[in-house]
PDB file of N, CA and C in Angstrom:
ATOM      1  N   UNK A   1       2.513   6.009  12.595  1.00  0.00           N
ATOM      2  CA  UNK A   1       2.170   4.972  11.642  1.00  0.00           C
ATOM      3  C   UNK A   1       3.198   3.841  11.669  1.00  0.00           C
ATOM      4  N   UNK A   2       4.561   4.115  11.946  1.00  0.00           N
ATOM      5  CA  UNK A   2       5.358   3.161  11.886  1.00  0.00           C
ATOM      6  C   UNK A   2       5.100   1.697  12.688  1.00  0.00           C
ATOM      7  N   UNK A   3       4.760   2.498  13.949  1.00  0.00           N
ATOM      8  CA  UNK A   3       4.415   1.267  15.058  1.00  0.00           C
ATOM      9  C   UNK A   3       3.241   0.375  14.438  1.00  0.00           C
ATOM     10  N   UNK A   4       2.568   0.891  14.008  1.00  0.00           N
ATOM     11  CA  UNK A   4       1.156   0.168  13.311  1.00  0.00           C
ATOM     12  C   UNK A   4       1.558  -1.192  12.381  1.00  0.00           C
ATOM     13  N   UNK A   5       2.617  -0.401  11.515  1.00  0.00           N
ATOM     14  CA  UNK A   5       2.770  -1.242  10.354  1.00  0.00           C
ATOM     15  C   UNK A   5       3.856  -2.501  10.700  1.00  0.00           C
ATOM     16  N   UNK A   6       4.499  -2.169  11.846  1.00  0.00           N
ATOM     17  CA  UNK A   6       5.841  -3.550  11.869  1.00  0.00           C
ATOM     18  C   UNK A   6       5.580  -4.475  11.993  1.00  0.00           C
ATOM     19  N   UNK A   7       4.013  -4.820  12.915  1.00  0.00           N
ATOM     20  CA  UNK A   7       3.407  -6.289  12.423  1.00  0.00           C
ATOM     21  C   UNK A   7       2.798  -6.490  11.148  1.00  0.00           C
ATOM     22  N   UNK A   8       3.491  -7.697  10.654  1.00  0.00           N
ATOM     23  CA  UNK A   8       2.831  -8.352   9.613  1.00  0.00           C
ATOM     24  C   UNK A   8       1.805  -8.025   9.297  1.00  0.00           C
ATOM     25  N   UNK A   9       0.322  -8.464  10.254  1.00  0.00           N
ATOM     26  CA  UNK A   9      -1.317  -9.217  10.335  1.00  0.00           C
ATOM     27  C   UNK A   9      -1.421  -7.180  10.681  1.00  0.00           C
ATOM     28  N   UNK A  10      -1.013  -6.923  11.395  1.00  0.00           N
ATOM     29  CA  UNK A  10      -1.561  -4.886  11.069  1.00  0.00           C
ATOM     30  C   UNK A  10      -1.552  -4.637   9.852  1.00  0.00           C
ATOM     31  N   UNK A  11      -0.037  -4.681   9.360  1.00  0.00           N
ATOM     32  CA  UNK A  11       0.002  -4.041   8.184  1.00  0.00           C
ATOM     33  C   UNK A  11      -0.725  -4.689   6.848  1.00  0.00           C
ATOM     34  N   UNK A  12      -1.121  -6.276   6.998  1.00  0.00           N
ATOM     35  CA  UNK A  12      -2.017  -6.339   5.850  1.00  0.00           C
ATOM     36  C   UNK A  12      -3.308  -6.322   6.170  1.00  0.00           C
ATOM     37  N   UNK A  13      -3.956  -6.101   7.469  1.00  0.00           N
ATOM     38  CA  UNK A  13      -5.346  -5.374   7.368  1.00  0.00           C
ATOM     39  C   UNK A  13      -4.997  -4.136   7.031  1.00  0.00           C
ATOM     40  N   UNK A  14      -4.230  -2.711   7.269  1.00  0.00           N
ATOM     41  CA  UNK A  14      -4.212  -1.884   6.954  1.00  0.00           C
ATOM     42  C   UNK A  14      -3.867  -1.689   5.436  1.00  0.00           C
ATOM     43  N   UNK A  15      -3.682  -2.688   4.661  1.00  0.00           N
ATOM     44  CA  UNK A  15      -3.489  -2.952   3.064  1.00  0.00           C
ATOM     45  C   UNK A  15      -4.577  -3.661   2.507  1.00  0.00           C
ATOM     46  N   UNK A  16      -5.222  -4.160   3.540  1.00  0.00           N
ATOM     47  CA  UNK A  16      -6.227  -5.189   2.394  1.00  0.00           C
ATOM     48  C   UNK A  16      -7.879  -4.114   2.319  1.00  0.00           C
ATOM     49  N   UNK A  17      -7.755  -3.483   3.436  1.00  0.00           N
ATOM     50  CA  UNK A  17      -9.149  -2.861   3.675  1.00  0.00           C
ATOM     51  C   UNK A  17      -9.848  -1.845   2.277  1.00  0.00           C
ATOM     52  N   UNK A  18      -9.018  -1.122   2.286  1.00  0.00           N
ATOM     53  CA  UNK A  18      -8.988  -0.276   1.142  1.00  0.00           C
ATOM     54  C   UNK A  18      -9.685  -1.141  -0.238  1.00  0.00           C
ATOM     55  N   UNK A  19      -8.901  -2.441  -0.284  1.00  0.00           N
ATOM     56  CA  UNK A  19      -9.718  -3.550  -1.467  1.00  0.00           C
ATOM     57  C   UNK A  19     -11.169  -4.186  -0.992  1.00  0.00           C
ATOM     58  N   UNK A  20     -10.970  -4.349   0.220  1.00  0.00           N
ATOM     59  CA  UNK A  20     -12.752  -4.383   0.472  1.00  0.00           C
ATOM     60  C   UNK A  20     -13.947  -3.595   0.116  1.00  0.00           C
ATOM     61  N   UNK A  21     -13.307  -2.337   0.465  1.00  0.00           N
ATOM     62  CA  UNK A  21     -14.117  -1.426  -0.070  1.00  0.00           C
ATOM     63  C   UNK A  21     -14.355  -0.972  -1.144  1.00  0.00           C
ATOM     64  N   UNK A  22     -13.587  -0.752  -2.162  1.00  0.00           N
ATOM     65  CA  UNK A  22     -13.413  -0.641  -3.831  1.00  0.00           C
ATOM     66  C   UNK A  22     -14.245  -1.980  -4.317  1.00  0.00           C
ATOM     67  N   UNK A  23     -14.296  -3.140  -3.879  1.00  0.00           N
ATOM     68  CA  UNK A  23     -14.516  -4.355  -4.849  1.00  0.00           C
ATOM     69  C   UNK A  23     -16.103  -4.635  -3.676  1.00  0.00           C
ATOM     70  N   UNK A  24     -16.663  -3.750  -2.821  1.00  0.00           N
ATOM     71  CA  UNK A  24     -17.552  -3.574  -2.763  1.00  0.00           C
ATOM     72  C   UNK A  24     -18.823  -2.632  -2.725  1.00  0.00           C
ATOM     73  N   UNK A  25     -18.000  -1.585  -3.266  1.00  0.00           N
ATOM     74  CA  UNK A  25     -18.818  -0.713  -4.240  1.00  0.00           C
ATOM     75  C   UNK A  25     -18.772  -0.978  -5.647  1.00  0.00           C
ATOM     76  N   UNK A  26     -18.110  -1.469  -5.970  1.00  0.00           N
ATOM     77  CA  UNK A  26     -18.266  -1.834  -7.508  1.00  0.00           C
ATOM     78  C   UNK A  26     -19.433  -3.091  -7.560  1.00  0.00           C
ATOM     79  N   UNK A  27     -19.420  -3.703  -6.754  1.00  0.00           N
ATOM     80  CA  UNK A  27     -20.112  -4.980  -6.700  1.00  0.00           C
ATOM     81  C   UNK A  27     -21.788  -4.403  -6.088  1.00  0.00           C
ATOM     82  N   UNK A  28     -21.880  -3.510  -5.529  1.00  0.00           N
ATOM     83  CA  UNK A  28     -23.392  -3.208  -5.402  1.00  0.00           C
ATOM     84  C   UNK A  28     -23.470  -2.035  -6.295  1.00  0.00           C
ATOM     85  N   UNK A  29     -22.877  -0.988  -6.632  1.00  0.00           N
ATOM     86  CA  UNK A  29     -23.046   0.386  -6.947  1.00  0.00           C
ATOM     87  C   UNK A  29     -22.100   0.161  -8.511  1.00  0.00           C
ATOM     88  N   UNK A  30     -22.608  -0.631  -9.450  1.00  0.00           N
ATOM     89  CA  UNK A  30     -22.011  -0.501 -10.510  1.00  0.00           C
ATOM     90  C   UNK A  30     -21.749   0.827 -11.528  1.00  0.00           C
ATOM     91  N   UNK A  31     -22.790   1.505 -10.977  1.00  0.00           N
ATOM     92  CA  UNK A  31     -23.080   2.941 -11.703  1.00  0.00           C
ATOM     93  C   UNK A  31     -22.176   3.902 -10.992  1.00  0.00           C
ATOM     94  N   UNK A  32     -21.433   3.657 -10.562  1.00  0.00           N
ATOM     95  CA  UNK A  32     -20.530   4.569  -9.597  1.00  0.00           C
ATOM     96  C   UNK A  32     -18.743   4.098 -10.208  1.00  0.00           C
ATOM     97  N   UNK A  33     -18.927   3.924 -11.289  1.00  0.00           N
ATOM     98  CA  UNK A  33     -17.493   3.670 -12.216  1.00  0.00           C
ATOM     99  C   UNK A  33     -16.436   4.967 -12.587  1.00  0.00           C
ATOM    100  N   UNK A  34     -17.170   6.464 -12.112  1.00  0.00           N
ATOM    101  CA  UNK A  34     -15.927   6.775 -11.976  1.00  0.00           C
ATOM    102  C   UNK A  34     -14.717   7.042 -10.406  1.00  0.00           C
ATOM    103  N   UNK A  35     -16.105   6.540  -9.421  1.00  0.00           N
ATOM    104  CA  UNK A  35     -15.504   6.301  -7.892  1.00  0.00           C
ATOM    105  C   UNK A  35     -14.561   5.400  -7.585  1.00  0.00           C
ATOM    106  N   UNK A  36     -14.975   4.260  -8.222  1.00  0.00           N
ATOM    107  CA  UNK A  36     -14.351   2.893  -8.818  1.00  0.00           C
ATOM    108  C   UNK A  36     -13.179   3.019  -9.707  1.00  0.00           C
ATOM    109  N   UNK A  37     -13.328   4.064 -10.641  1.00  0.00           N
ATOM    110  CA  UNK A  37     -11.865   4.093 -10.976  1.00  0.00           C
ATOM    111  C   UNK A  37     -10.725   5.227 -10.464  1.00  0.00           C
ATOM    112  N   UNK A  38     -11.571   5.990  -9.971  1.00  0.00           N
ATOM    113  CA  UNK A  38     -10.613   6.496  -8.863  1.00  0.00           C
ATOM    114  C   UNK A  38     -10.167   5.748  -7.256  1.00  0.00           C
ATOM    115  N   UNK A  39     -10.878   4.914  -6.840  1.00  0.00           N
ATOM    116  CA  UNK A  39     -10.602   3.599  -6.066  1.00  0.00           C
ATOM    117  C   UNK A  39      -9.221   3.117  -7.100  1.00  0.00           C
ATOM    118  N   UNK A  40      -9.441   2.731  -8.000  1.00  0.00           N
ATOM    119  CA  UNK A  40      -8.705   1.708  -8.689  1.00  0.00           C
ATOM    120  C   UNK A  40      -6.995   2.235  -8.790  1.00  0.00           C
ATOM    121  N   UNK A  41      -6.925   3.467  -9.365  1.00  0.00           N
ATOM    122  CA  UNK A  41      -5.642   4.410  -9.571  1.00  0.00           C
ATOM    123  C   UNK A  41      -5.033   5.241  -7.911  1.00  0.00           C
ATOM    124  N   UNK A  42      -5.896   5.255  -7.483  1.00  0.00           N
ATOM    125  CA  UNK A  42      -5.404   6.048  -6.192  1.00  0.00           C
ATOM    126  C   UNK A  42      -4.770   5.123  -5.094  1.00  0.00           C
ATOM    127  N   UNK A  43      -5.272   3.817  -5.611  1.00  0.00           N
ATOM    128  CA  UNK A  43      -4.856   2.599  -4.284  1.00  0.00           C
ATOM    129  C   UNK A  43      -3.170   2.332  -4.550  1.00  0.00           C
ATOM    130  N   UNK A  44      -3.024   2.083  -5.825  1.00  0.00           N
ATOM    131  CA  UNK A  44      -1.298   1.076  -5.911  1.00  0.00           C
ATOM    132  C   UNK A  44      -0.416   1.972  -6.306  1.00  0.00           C
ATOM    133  N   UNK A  45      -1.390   3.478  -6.579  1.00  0.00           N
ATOM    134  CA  UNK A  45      -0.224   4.536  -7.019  1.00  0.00           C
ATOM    135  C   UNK A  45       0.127   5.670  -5.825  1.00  0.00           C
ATOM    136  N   UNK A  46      -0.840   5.766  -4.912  1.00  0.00           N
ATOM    137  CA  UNK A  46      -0.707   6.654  -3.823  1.00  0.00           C
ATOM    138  C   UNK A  46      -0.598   6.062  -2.290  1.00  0.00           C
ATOM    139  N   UNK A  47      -1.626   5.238  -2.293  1.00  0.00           N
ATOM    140  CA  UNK A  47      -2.095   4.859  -1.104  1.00  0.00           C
ATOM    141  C   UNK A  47      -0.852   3.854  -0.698  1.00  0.00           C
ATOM    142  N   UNK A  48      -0.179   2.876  -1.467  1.00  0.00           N
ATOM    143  CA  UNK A  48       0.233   1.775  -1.073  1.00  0.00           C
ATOM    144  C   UNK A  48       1.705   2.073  -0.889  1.00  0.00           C
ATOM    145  N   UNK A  49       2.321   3.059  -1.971  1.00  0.00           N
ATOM    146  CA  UNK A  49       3.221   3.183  -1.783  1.00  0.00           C
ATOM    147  C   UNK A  49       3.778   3.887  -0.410  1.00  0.00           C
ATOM    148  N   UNK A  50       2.795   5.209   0.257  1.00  0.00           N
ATOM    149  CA  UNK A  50       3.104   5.476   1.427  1.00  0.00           C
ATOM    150  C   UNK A  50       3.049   4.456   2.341  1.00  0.00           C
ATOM    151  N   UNK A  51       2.212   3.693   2.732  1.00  0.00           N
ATOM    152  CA  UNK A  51       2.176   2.409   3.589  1.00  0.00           C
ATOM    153  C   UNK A  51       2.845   1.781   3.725  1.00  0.00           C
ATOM    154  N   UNK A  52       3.746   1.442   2.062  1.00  0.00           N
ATOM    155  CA  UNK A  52       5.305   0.503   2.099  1.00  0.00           C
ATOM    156  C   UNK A  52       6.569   0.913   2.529  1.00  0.00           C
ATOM    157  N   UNK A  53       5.998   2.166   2.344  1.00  0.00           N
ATOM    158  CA  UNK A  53       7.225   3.163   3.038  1.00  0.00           C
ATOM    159  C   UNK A  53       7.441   3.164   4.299  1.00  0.00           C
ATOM    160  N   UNK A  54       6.158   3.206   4.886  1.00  0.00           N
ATOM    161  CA  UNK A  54       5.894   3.162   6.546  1.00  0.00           C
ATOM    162  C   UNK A  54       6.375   2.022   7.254  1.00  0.00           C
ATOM    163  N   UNK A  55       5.769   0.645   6.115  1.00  0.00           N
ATOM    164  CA  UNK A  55       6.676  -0.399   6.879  1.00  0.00           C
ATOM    165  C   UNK A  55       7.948  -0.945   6.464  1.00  0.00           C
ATOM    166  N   UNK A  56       8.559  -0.537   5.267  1.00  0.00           N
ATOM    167  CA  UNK A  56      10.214  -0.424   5.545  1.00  0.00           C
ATOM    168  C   UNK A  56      10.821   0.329   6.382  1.00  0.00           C
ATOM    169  N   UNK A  57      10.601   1.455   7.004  1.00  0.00           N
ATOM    170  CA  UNK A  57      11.049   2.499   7.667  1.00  0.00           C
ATOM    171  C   UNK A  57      11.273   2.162   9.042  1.00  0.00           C
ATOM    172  N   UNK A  58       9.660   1.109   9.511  1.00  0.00           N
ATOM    173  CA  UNK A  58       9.732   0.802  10.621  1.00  0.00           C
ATOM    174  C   UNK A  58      10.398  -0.551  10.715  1.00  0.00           C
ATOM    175  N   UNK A  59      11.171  -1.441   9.693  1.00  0.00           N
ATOM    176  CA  UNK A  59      11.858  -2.713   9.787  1.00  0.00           C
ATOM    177  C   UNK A  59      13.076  -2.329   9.558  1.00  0.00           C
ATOM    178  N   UNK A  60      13.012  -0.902   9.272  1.00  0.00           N
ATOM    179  CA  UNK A  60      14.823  -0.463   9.176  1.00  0.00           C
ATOM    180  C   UNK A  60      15.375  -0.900   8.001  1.00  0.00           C
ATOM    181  N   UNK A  61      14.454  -1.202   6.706  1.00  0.00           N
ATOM    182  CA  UNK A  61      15.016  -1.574   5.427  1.00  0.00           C
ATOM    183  C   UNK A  61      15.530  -0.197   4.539  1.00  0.00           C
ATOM    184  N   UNK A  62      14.796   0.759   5.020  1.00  0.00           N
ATOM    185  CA  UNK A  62      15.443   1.578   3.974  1.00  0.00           C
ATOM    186  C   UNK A  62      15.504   3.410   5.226  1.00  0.00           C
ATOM    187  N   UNK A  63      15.666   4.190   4.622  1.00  0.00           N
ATOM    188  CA  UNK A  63      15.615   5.342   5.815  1.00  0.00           C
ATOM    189  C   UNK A  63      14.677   6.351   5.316  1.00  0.00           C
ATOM    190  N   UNK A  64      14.600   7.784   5.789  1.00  0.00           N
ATOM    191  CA  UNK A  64      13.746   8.745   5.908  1.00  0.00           C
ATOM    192  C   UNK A  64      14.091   9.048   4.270  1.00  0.00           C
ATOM    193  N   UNK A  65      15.300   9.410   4.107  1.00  0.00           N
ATOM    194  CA  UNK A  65      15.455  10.120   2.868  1.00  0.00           C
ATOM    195  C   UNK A  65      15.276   9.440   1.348  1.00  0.00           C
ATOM    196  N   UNK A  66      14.521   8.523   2.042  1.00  0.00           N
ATOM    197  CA  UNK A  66      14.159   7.439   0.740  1.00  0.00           C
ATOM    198  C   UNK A  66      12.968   7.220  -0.181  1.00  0.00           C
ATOM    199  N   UNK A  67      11.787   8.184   0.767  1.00  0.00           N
ATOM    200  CA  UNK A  67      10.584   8.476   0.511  1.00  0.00           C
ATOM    201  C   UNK A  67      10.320   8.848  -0.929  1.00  0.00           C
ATOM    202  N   UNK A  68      10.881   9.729  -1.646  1.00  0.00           N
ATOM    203  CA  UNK A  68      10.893   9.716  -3.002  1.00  0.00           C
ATOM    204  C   UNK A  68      10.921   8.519  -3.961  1.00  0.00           C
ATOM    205  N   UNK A  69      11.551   7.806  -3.517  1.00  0.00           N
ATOM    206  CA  UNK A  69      12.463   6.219  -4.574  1.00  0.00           C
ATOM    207  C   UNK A  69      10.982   5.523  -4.267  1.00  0.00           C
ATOM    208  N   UNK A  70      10.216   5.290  -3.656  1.00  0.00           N
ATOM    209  CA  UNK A  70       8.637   4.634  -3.535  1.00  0.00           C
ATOM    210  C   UNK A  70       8.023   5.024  -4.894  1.00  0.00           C
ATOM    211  N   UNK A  71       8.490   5.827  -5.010  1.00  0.00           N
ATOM    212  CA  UNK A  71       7.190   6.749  -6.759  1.00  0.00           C
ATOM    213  C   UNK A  71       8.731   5.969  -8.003  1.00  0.00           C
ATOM    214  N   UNK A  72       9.617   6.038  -7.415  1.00  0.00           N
ATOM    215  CA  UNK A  72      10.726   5.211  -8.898  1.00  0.00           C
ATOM    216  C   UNK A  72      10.089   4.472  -9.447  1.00  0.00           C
ATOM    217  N   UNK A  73       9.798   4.489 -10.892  1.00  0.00           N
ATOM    218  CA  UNK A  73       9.481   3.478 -11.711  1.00  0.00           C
ATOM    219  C   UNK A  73       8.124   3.440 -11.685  1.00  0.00           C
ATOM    220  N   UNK A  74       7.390   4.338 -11.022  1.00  0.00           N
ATOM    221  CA  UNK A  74       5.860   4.103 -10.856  1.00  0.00           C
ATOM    222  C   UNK A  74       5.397   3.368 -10.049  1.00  0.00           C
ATOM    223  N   UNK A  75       6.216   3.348  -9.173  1.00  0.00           N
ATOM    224  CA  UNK A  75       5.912   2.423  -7.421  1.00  0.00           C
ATOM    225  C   UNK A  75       6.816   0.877  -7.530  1.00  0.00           C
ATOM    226  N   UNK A  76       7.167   0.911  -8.635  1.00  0.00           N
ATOM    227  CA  UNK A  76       7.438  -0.802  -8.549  1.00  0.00           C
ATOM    228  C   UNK A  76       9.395  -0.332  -8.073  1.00  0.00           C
ATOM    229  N   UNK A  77       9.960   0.457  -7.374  1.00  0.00           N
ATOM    230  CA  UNK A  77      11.189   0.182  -6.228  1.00  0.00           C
ATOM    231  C   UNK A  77      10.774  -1.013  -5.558  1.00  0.00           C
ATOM    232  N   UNK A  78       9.574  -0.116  -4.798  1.00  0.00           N
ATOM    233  CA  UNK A  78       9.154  -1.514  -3.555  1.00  0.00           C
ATOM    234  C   UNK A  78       9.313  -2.401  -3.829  1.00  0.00           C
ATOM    235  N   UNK A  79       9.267  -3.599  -4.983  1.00  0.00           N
ATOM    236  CA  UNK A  79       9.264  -5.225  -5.201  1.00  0.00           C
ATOM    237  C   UNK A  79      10.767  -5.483  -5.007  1.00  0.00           C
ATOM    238  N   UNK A  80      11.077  -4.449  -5.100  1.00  0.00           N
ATOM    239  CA  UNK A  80      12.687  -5.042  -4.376  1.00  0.00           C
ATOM    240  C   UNK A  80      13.026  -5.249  -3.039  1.00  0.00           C
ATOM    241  N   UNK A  81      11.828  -5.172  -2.286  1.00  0.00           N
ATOM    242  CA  UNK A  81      11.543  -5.519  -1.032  1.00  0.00           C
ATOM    243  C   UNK A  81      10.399  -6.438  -0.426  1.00  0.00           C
ATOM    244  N   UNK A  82       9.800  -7.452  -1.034  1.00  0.00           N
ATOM    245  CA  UNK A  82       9.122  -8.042  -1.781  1.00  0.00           C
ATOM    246  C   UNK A  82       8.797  -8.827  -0.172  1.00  0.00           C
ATOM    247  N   UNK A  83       9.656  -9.616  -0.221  1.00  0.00           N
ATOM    248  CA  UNK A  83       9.502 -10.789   1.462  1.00  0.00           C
ATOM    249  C   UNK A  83       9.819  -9.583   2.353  1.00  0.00           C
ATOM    250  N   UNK A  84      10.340  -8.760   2.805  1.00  0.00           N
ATOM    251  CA  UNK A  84      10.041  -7.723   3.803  1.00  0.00           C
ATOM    252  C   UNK A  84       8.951  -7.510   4.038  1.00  0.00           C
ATOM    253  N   UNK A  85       8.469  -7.135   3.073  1.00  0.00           N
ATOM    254  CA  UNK A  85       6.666  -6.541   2.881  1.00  0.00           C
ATOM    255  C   UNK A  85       5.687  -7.237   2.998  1.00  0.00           C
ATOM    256  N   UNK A  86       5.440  -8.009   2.687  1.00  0.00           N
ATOM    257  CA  UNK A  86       4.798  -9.115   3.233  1.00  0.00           C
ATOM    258  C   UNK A  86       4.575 -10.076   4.028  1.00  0.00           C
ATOM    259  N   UNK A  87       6.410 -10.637   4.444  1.00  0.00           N
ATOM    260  CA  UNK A  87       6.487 -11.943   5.336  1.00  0.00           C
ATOM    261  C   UNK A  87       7.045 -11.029   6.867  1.00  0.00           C
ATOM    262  N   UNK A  88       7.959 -10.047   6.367  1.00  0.00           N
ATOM    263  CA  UNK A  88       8.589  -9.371   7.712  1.00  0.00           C
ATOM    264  C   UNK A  88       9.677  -9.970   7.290  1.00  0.00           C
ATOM    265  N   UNK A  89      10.568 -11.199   6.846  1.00  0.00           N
ATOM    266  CA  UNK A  89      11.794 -11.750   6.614  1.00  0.00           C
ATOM    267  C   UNK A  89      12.801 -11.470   5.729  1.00  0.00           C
TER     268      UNK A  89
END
């Protein structure tokens, strides 16, 4: 996964997709609100934080034994890595 994520344009298709799909089942399948809210809780509390992990790891911002500190605070460590994560800079 690391290699995947060190480009930029990878790693935010591999971040944005997940919202395609949530905000288009909600948008045809309105009756499907508790899929949708398990879409909703599983994305920025599970899903994203491993991914951010993957691509600090692979930019050498933080190391292996750091994997825990992603869940600190309820995911919000990561914003202390804010232009890493997004720009690569």
């Amino acid at each position: 996964m690391e290699k995947y994520v060190k480009n930029v344009w990878t790693y935010h298709l591999i971040v944005d997709i997940p919202i395609v799909f949530i905000s288009y089942y909600w948008r045809d399948y309105r009756n499907t609100l508790p899929y949708f809210m398990f879409g909703v809780i599983i994305y920025p509390f599970l899903f994203r934080p491993i991914v951010d992990y993957y691509r600090l790891l692979a930019l050498g911002e933080i190391e292996k034994k750091d994997f825990s500190k992603m869940w600190k605070w309820g995911g919000f460590y990561r914003f202390k890595y804010y232009s890493k994560l997004m720009f690569g800079i």
